[in-house]
Protein backbone atom coordinates (compact mmCIF):
# COMPACT_ATOMS: atom_id res chain seq x y z
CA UNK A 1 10.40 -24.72 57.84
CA UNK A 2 9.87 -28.05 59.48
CA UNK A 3 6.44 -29.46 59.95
CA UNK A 4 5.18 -33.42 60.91
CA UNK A 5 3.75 -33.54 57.29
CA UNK A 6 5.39 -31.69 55.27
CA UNK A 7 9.36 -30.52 55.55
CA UNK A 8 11.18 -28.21 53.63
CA UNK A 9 15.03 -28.26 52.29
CA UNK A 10 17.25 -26.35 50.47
CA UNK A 11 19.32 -29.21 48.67
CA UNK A 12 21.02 -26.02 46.92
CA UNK A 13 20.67 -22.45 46.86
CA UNK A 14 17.97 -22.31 43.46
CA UNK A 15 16.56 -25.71 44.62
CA UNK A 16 13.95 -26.84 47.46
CA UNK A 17 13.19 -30.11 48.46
CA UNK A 18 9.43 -30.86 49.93
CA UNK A 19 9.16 -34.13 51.87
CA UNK A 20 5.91 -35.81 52.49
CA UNK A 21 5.28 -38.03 55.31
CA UNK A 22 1.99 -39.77 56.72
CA UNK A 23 -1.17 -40.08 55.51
CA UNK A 24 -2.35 -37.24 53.29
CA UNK A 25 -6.21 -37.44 54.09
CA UNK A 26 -9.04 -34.75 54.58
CA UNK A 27 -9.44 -36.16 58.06
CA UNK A 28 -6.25 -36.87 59.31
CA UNK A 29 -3.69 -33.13 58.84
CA UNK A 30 -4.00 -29.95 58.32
CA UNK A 31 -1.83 -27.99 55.87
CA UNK A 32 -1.71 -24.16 55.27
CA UNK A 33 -0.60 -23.62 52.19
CA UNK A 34 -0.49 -20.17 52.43
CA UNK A 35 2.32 -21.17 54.87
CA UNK A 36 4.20 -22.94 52.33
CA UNK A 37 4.11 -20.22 49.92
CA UNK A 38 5.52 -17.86 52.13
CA UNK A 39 8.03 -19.71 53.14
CA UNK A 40 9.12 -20.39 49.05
CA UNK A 41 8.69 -16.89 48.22
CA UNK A 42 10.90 -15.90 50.63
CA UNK A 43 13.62 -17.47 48.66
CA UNK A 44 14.43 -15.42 45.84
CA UNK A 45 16.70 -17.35 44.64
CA UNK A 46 14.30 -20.62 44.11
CA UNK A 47 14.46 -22.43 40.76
CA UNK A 48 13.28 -25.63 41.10
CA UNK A 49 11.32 -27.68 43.60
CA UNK A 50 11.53 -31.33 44.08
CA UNK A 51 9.22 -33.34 46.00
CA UNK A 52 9.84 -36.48 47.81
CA UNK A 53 7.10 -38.91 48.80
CA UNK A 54 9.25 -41.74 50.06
CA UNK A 55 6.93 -41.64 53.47
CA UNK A 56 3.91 -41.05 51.95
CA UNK A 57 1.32 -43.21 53.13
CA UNK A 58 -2.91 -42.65 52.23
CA UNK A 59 -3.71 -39.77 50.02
CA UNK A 60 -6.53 -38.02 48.79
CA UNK A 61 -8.01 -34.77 47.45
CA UNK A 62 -5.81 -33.08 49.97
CA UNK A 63 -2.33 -33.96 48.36
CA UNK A 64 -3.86 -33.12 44.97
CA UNK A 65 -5.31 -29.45 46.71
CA UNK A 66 -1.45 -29.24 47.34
CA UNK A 67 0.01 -30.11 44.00
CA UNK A 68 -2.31 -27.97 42.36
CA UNK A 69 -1.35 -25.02 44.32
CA UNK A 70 2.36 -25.86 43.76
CA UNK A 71 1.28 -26.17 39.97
CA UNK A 72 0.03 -22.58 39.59
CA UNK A 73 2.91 -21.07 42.41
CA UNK A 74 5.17 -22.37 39.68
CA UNK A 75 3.60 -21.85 36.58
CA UNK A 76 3.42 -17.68 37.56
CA UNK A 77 7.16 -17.43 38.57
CA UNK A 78 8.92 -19.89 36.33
CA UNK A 79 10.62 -22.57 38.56
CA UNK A 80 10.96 -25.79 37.70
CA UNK A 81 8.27 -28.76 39.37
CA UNK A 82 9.81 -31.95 39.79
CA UNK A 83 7.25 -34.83 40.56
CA UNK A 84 8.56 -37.83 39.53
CA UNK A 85 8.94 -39.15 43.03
CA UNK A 86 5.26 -38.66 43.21
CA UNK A 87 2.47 -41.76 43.24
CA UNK A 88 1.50 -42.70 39.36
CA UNK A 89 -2.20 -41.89 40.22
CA UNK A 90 -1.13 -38.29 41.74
CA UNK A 91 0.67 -37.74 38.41
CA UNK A 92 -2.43 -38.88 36.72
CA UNK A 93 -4.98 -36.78 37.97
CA UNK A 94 -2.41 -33.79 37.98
CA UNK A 95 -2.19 -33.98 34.68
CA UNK A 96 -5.58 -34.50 33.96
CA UNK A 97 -6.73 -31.19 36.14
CA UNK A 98 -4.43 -29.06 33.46
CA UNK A 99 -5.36 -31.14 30.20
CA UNK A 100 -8.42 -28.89 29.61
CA UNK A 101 -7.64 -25.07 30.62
CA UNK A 102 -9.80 -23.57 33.46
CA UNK A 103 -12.53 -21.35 31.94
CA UNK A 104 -12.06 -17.78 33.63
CA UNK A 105 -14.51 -17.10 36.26
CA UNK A 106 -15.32 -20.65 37.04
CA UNK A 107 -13.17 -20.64 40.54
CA UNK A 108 -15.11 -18.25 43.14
CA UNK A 109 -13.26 -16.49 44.98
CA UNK A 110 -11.77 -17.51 47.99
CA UNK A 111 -11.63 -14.47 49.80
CA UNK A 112 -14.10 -11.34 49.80
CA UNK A 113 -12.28 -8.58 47.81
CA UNK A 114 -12.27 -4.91 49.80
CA UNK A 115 -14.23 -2.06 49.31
CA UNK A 116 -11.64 -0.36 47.75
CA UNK A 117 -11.31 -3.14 44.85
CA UNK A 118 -14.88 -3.37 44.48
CA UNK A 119 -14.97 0.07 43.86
CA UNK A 120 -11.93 0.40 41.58
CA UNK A 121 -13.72 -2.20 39.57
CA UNK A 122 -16.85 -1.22 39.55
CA UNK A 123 -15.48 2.00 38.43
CA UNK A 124 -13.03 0.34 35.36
CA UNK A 125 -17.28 -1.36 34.35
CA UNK A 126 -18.57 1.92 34.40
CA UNK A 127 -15.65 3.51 32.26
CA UNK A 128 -15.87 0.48 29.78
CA UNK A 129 -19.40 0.70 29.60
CA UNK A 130 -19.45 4.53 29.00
CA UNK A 131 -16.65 4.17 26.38
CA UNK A 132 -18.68 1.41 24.29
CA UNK A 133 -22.17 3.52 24.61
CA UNK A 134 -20.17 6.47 22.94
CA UNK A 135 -18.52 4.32 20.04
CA UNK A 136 -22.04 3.24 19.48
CA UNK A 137 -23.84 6.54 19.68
CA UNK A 138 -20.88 7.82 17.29
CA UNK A 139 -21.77 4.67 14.75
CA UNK A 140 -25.09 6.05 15.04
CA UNK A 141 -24.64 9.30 14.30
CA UNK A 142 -22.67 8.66 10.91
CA UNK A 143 -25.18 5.95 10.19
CA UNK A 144 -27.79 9.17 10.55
CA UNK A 145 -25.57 11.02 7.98
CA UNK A 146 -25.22 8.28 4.99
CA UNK A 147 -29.19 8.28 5.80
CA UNK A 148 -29.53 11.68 5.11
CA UNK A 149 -26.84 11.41 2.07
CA UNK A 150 -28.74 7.93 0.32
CA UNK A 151 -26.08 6.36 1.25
CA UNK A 152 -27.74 4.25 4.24
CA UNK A 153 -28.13 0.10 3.73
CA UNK A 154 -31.88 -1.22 4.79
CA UNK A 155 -34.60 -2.22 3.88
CA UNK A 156 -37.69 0.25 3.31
CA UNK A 157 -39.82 -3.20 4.16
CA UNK A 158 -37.99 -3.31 7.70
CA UNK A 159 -38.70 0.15 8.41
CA UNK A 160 -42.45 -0.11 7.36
CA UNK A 161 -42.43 -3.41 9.63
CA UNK A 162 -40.81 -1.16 12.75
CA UNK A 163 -42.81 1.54 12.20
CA UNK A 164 -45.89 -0.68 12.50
CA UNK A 165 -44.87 -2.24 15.44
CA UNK A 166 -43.95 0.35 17.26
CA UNK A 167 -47.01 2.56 16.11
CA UNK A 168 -50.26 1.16 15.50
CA UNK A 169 -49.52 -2.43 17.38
CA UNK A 170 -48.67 -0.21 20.23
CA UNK A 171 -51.84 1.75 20.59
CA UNK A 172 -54.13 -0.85 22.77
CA UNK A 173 -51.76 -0.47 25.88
CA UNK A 174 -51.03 3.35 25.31
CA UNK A 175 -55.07 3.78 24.97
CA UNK A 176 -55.24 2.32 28.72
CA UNK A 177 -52.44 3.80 30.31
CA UNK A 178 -53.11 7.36 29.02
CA UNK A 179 -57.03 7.20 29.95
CA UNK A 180 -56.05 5.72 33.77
CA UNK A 181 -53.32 8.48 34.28
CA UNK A 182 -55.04 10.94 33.04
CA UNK A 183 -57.84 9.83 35.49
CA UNK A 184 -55.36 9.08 38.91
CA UNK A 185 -54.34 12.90 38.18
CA UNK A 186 -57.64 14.32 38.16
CA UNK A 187 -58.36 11.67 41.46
CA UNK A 188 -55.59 13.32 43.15
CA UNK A 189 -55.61 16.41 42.16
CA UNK A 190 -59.66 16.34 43.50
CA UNK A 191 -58.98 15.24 46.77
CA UNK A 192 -56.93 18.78 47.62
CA UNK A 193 -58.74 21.02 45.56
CA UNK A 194 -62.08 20.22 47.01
CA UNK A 195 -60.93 21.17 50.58
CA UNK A 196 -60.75 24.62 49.05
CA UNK A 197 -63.66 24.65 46.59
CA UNK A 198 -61.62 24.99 43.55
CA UNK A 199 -62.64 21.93 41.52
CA UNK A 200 -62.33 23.49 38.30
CA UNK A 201 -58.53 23.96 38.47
CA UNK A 202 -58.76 19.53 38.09
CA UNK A 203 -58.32 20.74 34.78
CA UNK A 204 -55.41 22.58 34.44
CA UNK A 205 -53.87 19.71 36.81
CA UNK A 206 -54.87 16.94 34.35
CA UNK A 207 -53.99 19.28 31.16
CA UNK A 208 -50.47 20.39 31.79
CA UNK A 209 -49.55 16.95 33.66
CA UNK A 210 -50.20 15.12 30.77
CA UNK A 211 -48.73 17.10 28.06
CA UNK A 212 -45.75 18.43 29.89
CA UNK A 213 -44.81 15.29 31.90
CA UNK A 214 -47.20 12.04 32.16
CA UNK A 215 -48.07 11.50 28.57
CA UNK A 216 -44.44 11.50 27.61
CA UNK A 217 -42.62 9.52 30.12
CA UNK A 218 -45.61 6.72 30.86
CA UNK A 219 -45.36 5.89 27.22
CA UNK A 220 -41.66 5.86 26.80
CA UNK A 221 -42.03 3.58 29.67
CA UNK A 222 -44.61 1.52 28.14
CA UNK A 223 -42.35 1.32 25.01
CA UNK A 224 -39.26 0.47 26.85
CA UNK A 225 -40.81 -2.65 28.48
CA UNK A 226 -42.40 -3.48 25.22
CA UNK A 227 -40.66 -2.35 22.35
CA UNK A 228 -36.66 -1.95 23.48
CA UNK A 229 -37.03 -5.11 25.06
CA UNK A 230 -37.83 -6.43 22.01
CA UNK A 231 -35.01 -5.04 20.06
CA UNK A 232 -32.77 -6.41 22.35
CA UNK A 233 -33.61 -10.04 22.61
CA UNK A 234 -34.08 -9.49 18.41
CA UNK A 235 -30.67 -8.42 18.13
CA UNK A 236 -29.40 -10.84 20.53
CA UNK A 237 -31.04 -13.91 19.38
CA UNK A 238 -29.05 -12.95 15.71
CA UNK A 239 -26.21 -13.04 17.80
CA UNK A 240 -26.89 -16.43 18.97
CA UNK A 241 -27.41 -17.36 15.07
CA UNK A 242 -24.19 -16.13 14.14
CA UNK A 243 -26.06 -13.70 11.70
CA UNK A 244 -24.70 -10.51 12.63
CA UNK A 245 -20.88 -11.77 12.31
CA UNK A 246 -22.53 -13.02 8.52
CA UNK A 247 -23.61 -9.30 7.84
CA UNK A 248 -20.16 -8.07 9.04
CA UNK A 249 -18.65 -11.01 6.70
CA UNK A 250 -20.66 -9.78 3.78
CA UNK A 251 -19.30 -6.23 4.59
CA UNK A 252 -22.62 -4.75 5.30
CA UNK A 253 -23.04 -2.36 8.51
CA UNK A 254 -24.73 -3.53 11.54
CA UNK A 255 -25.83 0.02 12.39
CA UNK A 256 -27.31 0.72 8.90
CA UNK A 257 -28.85 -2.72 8.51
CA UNK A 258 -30.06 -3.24 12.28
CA UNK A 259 -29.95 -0.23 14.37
CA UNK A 260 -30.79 2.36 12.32
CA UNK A 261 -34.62 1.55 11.36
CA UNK A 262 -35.37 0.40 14.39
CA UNK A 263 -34.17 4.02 15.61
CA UNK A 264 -36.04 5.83 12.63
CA UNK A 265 -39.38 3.69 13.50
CA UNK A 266 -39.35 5.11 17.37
CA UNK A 267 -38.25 8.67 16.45
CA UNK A 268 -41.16 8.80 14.31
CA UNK A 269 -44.23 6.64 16.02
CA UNK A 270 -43.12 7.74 20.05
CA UNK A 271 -44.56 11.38 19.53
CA UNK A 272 -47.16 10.66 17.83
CA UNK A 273 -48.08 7.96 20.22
CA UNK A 274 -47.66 10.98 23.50
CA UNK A 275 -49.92 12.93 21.30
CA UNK A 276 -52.48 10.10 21.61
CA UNK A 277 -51.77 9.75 25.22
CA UNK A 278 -52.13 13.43 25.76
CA UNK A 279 -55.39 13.40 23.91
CA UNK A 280 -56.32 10.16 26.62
CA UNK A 281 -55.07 11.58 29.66
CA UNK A 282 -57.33 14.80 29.10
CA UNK A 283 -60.15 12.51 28.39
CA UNK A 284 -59.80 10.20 31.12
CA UNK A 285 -59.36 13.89 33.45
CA UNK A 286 -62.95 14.94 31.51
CA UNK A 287 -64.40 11.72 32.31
CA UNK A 288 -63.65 11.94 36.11
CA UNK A 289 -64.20 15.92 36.50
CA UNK A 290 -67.94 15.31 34.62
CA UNK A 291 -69.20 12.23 36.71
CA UNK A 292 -67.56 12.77 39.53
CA UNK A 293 -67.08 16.44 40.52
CA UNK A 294 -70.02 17.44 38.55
CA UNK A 295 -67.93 19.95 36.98
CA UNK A 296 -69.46 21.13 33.22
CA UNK A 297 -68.50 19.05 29.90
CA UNK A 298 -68.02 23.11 28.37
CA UNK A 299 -66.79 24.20 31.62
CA UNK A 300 -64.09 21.55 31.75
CA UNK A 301 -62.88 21.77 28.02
CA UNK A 302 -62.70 25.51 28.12
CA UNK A 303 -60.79 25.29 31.24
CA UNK A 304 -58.24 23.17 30.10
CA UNK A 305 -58.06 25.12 26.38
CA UNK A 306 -57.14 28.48 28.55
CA UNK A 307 -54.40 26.02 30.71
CA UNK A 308 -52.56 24.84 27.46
CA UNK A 309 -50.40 26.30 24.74
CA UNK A 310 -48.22 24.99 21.97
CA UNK A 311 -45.11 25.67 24.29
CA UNK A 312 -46.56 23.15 26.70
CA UNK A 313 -47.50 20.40 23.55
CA UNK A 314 -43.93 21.75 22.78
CA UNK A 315 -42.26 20.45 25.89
CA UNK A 316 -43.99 16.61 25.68
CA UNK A 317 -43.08 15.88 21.98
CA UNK A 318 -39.26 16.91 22.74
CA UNK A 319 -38.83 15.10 25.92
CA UNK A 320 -40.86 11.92 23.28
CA UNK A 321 -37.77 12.35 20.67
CA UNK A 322 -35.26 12.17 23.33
CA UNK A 323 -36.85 9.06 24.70
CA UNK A 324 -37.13 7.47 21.49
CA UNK A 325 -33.57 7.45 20.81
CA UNK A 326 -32.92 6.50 24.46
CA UNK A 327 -35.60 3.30 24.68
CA UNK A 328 -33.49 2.42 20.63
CA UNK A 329 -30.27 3.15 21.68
CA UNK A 330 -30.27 1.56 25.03
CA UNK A 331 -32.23 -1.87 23.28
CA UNK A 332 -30.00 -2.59 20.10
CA UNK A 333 -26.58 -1.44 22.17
CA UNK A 334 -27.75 -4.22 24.64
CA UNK A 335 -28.93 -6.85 21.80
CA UNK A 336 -25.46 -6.13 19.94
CA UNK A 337 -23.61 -6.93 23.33
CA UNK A 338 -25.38 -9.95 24.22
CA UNK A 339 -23.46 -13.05 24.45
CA UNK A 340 -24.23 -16.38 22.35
CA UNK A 341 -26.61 -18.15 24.24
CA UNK A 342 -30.21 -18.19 25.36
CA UNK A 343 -29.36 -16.96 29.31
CA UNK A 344 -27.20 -13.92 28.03
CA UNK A 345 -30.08 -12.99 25.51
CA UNK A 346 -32.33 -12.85 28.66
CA UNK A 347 -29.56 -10.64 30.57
CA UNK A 348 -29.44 -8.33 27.39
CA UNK A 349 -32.96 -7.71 27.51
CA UNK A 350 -33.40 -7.52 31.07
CA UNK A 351 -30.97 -5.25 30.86
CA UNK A 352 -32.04 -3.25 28.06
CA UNK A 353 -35.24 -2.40 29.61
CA UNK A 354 -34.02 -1.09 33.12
CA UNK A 355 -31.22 0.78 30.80
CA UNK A 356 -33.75 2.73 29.08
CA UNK A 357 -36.42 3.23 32.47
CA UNK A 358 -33.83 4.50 34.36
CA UNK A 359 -31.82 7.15 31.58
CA UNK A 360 -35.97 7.91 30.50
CA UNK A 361 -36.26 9.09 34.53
CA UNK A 362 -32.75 10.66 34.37
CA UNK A 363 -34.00 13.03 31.04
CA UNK A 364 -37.29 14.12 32.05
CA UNK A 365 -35.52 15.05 34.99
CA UNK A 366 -32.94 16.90 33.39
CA UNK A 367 -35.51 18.45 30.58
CA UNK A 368 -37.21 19.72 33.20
CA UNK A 369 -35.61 21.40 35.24
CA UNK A 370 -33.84 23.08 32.31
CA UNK A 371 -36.94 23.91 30.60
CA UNK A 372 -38.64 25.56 33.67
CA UNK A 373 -35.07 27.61 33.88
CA UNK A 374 -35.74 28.67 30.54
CA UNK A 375 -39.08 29.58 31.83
CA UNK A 376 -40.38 27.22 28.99
């Protein structure tokens, strides 16, 4: 290949010879270097290159752009780089660019990567992901046994702290958001019923939306933005600390120590926190159904007593268990995968949160559908 700047030899049959002529300047050439490569590659036989810069004149960032790109052709293929015929301050900063190893992802990419790529990879994430969730669930579950053996490692005192903040500390928000859903359903539910004179059946709407549905996925919500966020930035500001590789040092389990009272705390204080928001949801329903559609205080509680049955109460706490070891799950997994440093400890609990709200949405869905197959 002959070019004004650059020309190629083959001295030998393992050996190619680059000459460089002219001034090497941003301004003044343009090289391809995916030119150049081609043309090497196509020697199979290549062993060593050997550049001459007799007629070199000005150079800048553009010889180095090429000498770096020579650097890594050669480094992947093992062939020889000769560059003692090079300028001293070349050699210089050439050897300072590979003094310090390039930290991976630092170089974007230079070209957009197909659809097909971006869909193998996203597709290796999602296999990587799905393998860690089930090592951790499995950790979990044996942690769960040695629990029910006394063979578990925590502290009662942590558990008593979890359980407190994830029952009683948690009761202000639950309060409001059970009394203003239970009052947007009976708002709703008004607006059609009263075009055919059946205000009564506000009731029943209010009732079985909030025990059946609302009650328990508003306040796995509400504890997913509050409480598995928490866990995660918890978990991942030990990580930060170094204080969960000191646990492992000390040979005490993560999952015991960690995970598994923060689990135990939300199995226990989520259903008894939809219960509450049931109980709220009906009242806030009462409250608009008495003032506002002058329906009976009697009237109204008897109608919602005949609408309900333990099946129903049923329904909400099992769809609350399953989000409780979701909103846990989905927080310390996250917390326990956060990097070391104050941005990843964000990410982990971004991502914790929007983990847990979307597999929350994903299991009432499920729940339901199979319950009402069931005829549940």
């Amino acid at each position: 290949m002959t070019d004004h700047p650059l020309k190629i030899t083959y001295p030998s049959d393992g050996a190619a010879l680059l000459a460089l002529s002219g001034d090497w300047t941003i301004g003044t050439l343009h090289v391809e270097w995916e030119t150049v490569r081609r043309e090497l590659e196509s020697r199979q036989s290549l062993r060593e290159i050997r550049l001459d810069a007799c007629a070199l004149g000005d150079w800048d960032s553009k010889l180095l752009t090429l000498l770096q790109n020579l650097s890594d052709f050669v480094s992947q293929r093992e062939i020889r780089l000769d560059l003692t015929n090079l300028p001293d301050g070349a050699q210089r900063l050439l050897s300072l660019s590979q003094a310090v190893p390039e930290r991976a992802g630092d170089r974007r990419k230079e070209r957009q990567d197909s659809l097909l790529y971006r869909l193998g990879e996203l597709t290796l994430d999602l296999w990587h992901e799905t393998l860690l969730f089930n090592e951790f669930v499995g950790e979990l579950i044996l942690s769960m046994g040695r629990l029910l053996t006394g063979r578990a490692s925590f502290r009662t005192v942590d558990l008593l702290r979890f359980l407190q903040s994830a029952g009683p500390e948690a009761l202000p928000i639950v309060t409001l958001i059970g009394l203003l859903v239970g009052a947007v359903l009976a708002f709703v539910g008004a607006v059609q019923l009263q075009m055919f004179g059946a205000e009564i059946y506000v009731a029943n709407l209010v009732g079985l939306g909030s025990v059946r549905e609302m009650g328990a996925m508003m306040t796995a919500i509400i504890m997913a933005g509050r409480t598995g966020s928490a866990y995660a930035a918890q978990l991942g500001t030990m990580q930060v600390n170094d204080e969960i590789d000191a646990l492992r040092t000390f040979g005490i389990s993560v999952i015991d120590f960690l995970v598994l009272p923060r689990t135990l705390a939300l199995i226990v204080m989520l259903p008894l926190l939809t219960l509450w928001a049931d109980l709220l949801g009906i009242l806030g329903g009462l409250l608009v159904g008495t003032l506002v559609l002058d329906i009976g205080l009697l009237e109204y509680l008897t109608q919602t007593r005949d609408s309900l049955d333990l099946g129903d109460i049923a329904v909400g706490l099992i769809k609350s268990l399953i989000f409780a070891l979701v909103i846990a799950m989905s927080g310390c997994l996250r917390g326990l995968q956060s990097g070391k440093n104050s941005s990843a400890v964000g990410q982990a609990t971004t991502s914790a949160m929007v983990s847990a709200i979307l597999m929350i949405v994903i299991w009432d869905a499920v729940t339901t559908i199979l319950f009402n197959q069931l005829g549940i």
